[in-house]
Protein backbone atom coordinates (compact mmCIF):
# COMPACT_ATOMS: atom_id res chain seq x y z
CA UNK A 1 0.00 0.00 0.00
CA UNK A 2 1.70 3.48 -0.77
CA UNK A 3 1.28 6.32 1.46
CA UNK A 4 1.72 10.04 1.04
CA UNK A 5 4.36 11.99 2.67
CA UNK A 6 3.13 13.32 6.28
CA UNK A 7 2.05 16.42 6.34
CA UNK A 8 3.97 19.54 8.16
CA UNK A 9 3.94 19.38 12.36
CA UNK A 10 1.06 21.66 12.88
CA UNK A 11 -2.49 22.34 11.31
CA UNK A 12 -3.67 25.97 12.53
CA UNK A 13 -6.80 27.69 11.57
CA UNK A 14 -9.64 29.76 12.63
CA UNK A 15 -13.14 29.12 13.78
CA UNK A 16 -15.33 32.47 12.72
CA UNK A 17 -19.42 32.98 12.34
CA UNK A 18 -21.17 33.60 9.18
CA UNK A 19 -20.28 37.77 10.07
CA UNK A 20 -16.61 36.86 10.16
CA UNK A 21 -15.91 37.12 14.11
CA UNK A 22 -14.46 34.56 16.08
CA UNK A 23 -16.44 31.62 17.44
CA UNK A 24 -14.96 30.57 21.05
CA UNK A 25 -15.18 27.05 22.39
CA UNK A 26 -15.60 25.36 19.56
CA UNK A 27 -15.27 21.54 19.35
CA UNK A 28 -12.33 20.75 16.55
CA UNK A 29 -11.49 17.24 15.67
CA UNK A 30 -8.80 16.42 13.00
CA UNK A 31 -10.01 13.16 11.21
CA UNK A 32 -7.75 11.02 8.69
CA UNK A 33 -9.97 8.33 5.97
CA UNK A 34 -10.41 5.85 9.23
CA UNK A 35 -10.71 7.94 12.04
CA UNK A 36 -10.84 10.73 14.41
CA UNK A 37 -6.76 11.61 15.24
CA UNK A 38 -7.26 14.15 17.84
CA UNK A 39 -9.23 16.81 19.40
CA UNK A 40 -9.18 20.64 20.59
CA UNK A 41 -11.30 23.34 21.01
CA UNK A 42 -11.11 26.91 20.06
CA UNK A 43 -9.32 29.66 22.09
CA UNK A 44 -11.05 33.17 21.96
CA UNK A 45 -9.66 34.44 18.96
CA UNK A 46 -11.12 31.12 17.41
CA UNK A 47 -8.35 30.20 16.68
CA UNK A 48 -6.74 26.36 16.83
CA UNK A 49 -3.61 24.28 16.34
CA UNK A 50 -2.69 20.69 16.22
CA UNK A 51 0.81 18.97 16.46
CA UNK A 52 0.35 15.88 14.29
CA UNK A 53 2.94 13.88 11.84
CA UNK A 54 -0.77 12.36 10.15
CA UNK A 55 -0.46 11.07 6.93
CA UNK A 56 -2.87 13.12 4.12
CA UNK A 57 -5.95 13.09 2.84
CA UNK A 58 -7.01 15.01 6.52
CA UNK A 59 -10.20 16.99 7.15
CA UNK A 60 -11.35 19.26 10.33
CA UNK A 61 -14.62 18.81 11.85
CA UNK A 62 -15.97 21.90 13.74
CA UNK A 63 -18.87 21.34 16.31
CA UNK A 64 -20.82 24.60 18.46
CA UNK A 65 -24.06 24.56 19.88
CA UNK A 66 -26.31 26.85 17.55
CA UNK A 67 -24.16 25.60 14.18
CA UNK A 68 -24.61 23.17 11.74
CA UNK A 69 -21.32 20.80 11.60
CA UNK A 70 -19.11 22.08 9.21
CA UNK A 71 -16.28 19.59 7.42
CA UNK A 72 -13.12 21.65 5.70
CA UNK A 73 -10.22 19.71 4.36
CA UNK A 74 -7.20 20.63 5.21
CA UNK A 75 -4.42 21.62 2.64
CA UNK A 76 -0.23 21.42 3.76
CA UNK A 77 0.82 24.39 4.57
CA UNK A 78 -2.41 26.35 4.90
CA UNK A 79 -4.01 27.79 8.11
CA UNK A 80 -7.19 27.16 7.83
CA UNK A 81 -10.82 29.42 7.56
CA UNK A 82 -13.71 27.46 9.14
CA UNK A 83 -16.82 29.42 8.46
CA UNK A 84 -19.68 28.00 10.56
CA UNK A 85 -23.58 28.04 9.68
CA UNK A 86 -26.28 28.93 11.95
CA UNK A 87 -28.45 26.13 12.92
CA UNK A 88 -31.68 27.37 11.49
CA UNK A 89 -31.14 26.11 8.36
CA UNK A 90 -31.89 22.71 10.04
CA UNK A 91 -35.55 23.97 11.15
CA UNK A 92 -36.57 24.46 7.10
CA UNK A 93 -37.36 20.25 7.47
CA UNK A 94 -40.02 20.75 10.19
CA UNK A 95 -41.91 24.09 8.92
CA UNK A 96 -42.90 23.15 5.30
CA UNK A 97 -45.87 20.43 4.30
CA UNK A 98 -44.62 17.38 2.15
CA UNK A 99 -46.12 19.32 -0.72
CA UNK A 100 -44.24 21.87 -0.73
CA UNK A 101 -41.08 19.99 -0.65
CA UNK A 102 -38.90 20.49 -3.87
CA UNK A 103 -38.10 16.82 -5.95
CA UNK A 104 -36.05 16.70 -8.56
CA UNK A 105 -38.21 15.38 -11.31
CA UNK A 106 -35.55 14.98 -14.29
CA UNK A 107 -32.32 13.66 -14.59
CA UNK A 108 -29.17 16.06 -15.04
CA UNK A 109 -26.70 14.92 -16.94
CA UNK A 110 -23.68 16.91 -15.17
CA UNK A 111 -25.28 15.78 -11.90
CA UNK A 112 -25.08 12.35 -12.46
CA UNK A 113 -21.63 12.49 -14.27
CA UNK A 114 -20.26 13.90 -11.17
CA UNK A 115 -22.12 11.60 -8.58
CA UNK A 116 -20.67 8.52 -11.21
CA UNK A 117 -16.77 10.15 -11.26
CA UNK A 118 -17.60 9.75 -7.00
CA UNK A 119 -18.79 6.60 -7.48
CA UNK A 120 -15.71 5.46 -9.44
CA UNK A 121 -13.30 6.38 -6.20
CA UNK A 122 -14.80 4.26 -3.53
CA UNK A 123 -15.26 0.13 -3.12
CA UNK A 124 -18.25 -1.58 -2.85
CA UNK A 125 -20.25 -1.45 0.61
CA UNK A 126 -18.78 -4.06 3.13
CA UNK A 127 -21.73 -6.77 2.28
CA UNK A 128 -24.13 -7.73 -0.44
CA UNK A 129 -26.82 -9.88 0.02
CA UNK A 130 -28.19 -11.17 -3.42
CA UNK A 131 -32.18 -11.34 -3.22
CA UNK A 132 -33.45 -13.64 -5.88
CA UNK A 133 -30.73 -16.72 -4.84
CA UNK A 134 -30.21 -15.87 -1.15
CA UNK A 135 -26.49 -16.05 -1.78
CA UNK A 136 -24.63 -14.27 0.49
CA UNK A 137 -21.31 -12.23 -0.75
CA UNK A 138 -19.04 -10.88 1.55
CA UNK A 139 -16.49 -8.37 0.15
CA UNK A 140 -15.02 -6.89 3.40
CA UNK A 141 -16.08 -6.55 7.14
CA UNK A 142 -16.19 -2.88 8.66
CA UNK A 143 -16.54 -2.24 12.22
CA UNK A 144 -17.00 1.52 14.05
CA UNK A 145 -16.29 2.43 17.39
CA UNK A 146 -18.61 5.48 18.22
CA UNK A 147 -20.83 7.21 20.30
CA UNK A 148 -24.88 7.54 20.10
CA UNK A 149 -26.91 10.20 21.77
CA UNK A 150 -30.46 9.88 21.39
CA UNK A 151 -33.20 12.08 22.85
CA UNK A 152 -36.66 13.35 22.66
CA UNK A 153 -36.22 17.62 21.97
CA UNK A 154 -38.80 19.85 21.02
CA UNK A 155 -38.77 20.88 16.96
CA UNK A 156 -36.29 24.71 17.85
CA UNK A 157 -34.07 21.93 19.44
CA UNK A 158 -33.51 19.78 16.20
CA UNK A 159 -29.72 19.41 15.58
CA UNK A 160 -28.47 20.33 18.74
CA UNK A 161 -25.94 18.54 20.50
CA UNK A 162 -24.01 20.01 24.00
CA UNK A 163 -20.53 19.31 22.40
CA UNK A 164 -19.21 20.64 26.17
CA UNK A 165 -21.30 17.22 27.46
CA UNK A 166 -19.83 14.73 25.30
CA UNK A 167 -17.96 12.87 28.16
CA UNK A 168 -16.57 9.40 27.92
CA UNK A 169 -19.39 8.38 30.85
CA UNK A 170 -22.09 9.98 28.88
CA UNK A 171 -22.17 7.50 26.32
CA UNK A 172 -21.88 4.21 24.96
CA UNK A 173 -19.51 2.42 22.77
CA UNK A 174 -20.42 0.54 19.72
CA UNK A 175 -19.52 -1.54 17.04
CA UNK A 176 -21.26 -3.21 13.51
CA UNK A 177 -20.83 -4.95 10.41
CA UNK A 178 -23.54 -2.90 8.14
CA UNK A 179 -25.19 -5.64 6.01
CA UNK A 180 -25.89 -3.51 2.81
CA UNK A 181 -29.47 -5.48 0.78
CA UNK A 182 -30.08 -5.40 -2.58
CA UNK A 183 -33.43 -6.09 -2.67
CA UNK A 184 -35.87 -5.31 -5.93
CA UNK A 185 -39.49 -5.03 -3.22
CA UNK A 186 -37.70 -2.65 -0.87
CA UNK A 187 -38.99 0.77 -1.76
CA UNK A 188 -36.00 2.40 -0.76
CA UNK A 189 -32.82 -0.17 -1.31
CA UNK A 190 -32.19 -0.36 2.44
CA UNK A 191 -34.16 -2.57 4.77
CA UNK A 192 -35.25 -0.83 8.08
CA UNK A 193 -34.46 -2.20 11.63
CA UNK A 194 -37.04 -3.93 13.44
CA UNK A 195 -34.60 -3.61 16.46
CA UNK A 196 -34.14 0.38 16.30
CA UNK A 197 -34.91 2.46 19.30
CA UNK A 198 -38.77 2.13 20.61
CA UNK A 199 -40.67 4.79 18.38
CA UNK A 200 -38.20 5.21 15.39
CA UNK A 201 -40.17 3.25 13.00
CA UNK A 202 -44.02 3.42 12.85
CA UNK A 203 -46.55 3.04 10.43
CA UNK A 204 -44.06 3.82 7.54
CA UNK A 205 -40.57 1.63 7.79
CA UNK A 206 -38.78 4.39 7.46
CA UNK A 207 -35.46 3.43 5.60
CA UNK A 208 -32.32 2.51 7.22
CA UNK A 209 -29.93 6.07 6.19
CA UNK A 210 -28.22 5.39 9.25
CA UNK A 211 -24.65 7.25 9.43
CA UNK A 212 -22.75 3.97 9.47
CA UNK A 213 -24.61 3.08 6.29
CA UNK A 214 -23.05 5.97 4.29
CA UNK A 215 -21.92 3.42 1.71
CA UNK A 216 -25.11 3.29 0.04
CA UNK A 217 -24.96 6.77 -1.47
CA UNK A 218 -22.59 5.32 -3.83
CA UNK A 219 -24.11 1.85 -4.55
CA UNK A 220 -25.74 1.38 -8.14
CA UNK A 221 -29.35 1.24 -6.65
CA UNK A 222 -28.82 4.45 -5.06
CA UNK A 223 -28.22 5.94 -9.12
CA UNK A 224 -31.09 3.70 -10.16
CA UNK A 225 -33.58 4.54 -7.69
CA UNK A 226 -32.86 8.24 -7.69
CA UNK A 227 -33.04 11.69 -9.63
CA UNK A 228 -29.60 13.60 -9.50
CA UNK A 229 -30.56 17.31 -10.37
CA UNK A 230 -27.98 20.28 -11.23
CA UNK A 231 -24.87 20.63 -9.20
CA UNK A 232 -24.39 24.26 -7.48
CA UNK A 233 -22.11 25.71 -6.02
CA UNK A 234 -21.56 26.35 -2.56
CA UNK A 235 -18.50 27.53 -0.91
CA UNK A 236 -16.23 25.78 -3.06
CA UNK A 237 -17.74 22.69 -2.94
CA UNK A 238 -20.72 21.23 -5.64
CA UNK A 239 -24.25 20.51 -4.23
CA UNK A 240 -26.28 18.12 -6.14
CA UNK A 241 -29.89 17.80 -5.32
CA UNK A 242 -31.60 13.72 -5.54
CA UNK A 243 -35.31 12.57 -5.52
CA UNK A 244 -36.17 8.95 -5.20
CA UNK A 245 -38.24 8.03 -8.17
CA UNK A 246 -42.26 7.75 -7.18
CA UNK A 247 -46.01 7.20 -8.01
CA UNK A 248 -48.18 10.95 -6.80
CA UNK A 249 -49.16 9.95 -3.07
CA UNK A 250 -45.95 7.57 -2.35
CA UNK A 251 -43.70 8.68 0.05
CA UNK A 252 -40.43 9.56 -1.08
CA UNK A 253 -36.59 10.64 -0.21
CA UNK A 254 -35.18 14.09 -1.27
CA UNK A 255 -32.14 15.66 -0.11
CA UNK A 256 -28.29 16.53 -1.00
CA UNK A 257 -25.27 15.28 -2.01
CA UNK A 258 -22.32 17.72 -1.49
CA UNK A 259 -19.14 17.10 -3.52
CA UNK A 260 -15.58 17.97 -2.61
CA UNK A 261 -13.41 19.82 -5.48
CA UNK A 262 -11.80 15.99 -5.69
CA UNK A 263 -15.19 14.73 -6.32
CA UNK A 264 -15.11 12.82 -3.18
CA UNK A 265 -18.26 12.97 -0.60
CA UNK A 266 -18.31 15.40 2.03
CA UNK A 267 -21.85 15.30 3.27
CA UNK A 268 -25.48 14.14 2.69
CA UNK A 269 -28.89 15.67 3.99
CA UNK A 270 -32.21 13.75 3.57
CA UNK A 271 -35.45 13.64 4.06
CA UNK A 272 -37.97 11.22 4.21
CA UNK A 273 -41.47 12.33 3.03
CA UNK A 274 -45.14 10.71 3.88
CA UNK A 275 -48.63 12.34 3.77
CA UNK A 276 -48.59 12.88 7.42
CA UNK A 277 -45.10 13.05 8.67
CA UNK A 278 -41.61 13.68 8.11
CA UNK A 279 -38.08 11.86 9.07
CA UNK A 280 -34.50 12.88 7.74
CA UNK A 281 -31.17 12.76 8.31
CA UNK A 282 -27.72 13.87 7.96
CA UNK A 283 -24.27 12.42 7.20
CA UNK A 284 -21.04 14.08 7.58
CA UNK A 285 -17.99 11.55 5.54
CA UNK A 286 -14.10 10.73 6.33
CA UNK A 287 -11.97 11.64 4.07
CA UNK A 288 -10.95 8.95 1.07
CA UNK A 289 -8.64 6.32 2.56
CA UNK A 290 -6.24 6.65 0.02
CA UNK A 291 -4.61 3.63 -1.74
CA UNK A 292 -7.64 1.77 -0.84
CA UNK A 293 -11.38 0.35 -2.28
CA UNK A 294 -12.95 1.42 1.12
CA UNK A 295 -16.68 2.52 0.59
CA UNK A 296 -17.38 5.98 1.85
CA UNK A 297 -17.14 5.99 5.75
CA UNK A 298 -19.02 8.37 7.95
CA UNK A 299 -17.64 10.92 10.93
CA UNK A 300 -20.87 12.22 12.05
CA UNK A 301 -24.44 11.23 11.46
CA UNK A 302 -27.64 12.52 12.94
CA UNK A 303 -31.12 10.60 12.52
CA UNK A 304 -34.77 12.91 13.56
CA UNK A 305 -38.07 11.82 13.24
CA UNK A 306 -41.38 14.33 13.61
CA UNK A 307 -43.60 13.02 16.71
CA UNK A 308 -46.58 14.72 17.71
CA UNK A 309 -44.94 16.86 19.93
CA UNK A 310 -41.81 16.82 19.55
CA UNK A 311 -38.56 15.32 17.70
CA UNK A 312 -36.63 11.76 18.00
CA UNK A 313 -33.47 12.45 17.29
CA UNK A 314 -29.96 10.35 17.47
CA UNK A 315 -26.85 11.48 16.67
CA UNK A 316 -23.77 9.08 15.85
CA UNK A 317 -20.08 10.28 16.94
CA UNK A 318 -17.35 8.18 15.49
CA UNK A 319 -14.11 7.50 16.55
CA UNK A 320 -12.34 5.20 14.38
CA UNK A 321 -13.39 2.55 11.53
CA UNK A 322 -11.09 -0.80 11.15
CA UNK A 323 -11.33 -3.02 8.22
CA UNK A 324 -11.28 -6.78 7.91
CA UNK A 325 -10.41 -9.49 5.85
CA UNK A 326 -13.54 -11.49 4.00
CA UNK A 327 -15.19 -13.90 7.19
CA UNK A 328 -18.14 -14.08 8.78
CA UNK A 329 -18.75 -12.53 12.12
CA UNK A 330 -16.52 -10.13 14.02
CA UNK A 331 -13.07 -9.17 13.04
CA UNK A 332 -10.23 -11.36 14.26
CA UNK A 333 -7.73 -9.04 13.11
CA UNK A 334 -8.54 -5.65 13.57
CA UNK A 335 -6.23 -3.08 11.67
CA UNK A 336 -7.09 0.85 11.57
CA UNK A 337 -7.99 2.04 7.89
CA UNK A 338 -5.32 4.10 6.73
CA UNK A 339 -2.59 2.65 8.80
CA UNK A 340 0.63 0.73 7.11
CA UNK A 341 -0.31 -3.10 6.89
């Protein structure tokens, strides 16, 4: 496996609100294509350093309560800008009737020439499970050790996560091997949990877009089963808008795809519409392991669903992803993506 040069001692930057000034106390985690390498916070300029010898591709995740998480990579030799996005923008999901939710109706060509030339850089998800013969085919086994946070918060609370609360004792460790199903009946290429939290899934099995299941944005059902609109840009990056294919009255998924300048992932927003409620998501990726047919791993994922009353919401923290060689079960030998074999 060949690895890039490390990258200069240090990785400085600022953390500054959508008016320019400095954001204090921000949460800022430098993540490599497997996981999360270390952690700071802004001082009061906003301004923060790390010490590493990481090997490249790295990216900086920013956290603050009242922002939307914000992913920058980061280039050698650059300090870095991280412009932050109030939180409101996550509110739009709750306020408007399914009707009046936008769905890309056509296909655009450069849309779904750039989602393809994304495509192209990743593997295939970690397992395939072959409908019609019931043949299971098991291309790799991925495991995540994270955090989950779930809660019950009224709808202005949607998004929000006390980054000064996220303690070791204040949550749980886990680990998975996603099973990935390619199923023609499943309305939306990803069978839901039966075993999810107690009032996730209801009268509509919602579909699995769990953050750990961030492979599927590149799998062939997901360009099949989906309308890629016009890519935008925003910030530097390209935006390009999907609509699952659908009868009038069905529900449906709409959302976002944003594109680096590589044409690797950076993030996903979704949302799942019915003729009563709403559910939706977003998925915040690693970094492209590179030298390696990895499918596109997630850093931070947050699941909400509209109650009655209120929100169900669960966010996923990760802090590393390991890889492992073709077998069933758990891995026997664990090895850190990105690290020298």
């Amino acid at each position: 496996m060949l690895l890039s040069a490390p990258v200069s001692a240090q990785v400085t930057g600022r953390v500054l609100d959508p008016t320019d000034r400095p954001v204090p106390e921000a949460l800022v985690e430098l993540w490599g294509p497997g996981g999360r390498i270390a952690a700071t916070n802004s001082d009061a300029n906003g301004a923060f350093i790390f010490a590493t010898r990481a090997r490249p591709p790295l990216v900086v995740f920013v956290r603050k309560i009242g922002y939307l998480p914000t992913r920058v990579a980061v280039v050698e030799g650059q300090p870095l800008e991280v412009r932050l996005r109030r939180r409101e923008q996550m509110l739009a999901a709750l306020t408007v009737t399914a009707n009046n939710i936008r769905c890309v109706t056509h296909n655009d060509g450069a849309g779904r020439r750039l989602w393809e030339a994304a495509r192209r850089q990743y593997g295939p998800p970690p397992m395939v499970v072959v409908a019609l013969t019931g043949a299971r085919q098991l291309t790799m086994s991925l495991r995540g050790d994270g955090r989950t946070h779930t809660a019950l918060v009224p709808p202005e609370s949607l998004g929000v996560l006390d980054t000064s609360a996220l303690r070791e004792n204040s949550t749980w460790r886990l680990g998975m091997t996603p099973t990935f199903v390619a199923d023609g009946s499943a309305k939306f290429y990803v069978a839901p949990n039966p075993g999810g939290p107690a009032g996730r899934f209801d009268r509509y099995q919602y579909p699995l877009l769990d953050s750990y299941q961030a492979f599927h944005f590149t799998d062939s059902l997901f360009g099949a089963w989906n309308r890629l609109g016009s890519p935008s840009r925003d910030r530097g990056s390209l935006v390009v808008e999907f609509c699952s294919r659908h009868e009038q009255g069905q529900p449906y998924i709409t959302g976002t795809l944003t594109f680096t300048p590589e044409s690797t992932l950076a993030s996903a927003r979704w949302r799942f519409v019915t003729p009563e409620e709403m559910a939706g998501g977003s998925v915040w990726f690693t970094p492209r392991s590179t030298g390696e047919q990895l499918p596109p791993l997630a850093a931070i994922g947050l699941f909400w669903r509209r109650q009655e009353h209120d929100v169900y919401q669960q966010w996923t923290l990760y802090d590393q992803w390991y890889a492992c060689p073709p077998a069933d079960g758990p891995c026997r030998e664990r090895r850190e993506i990105g690290q020298e074999r």
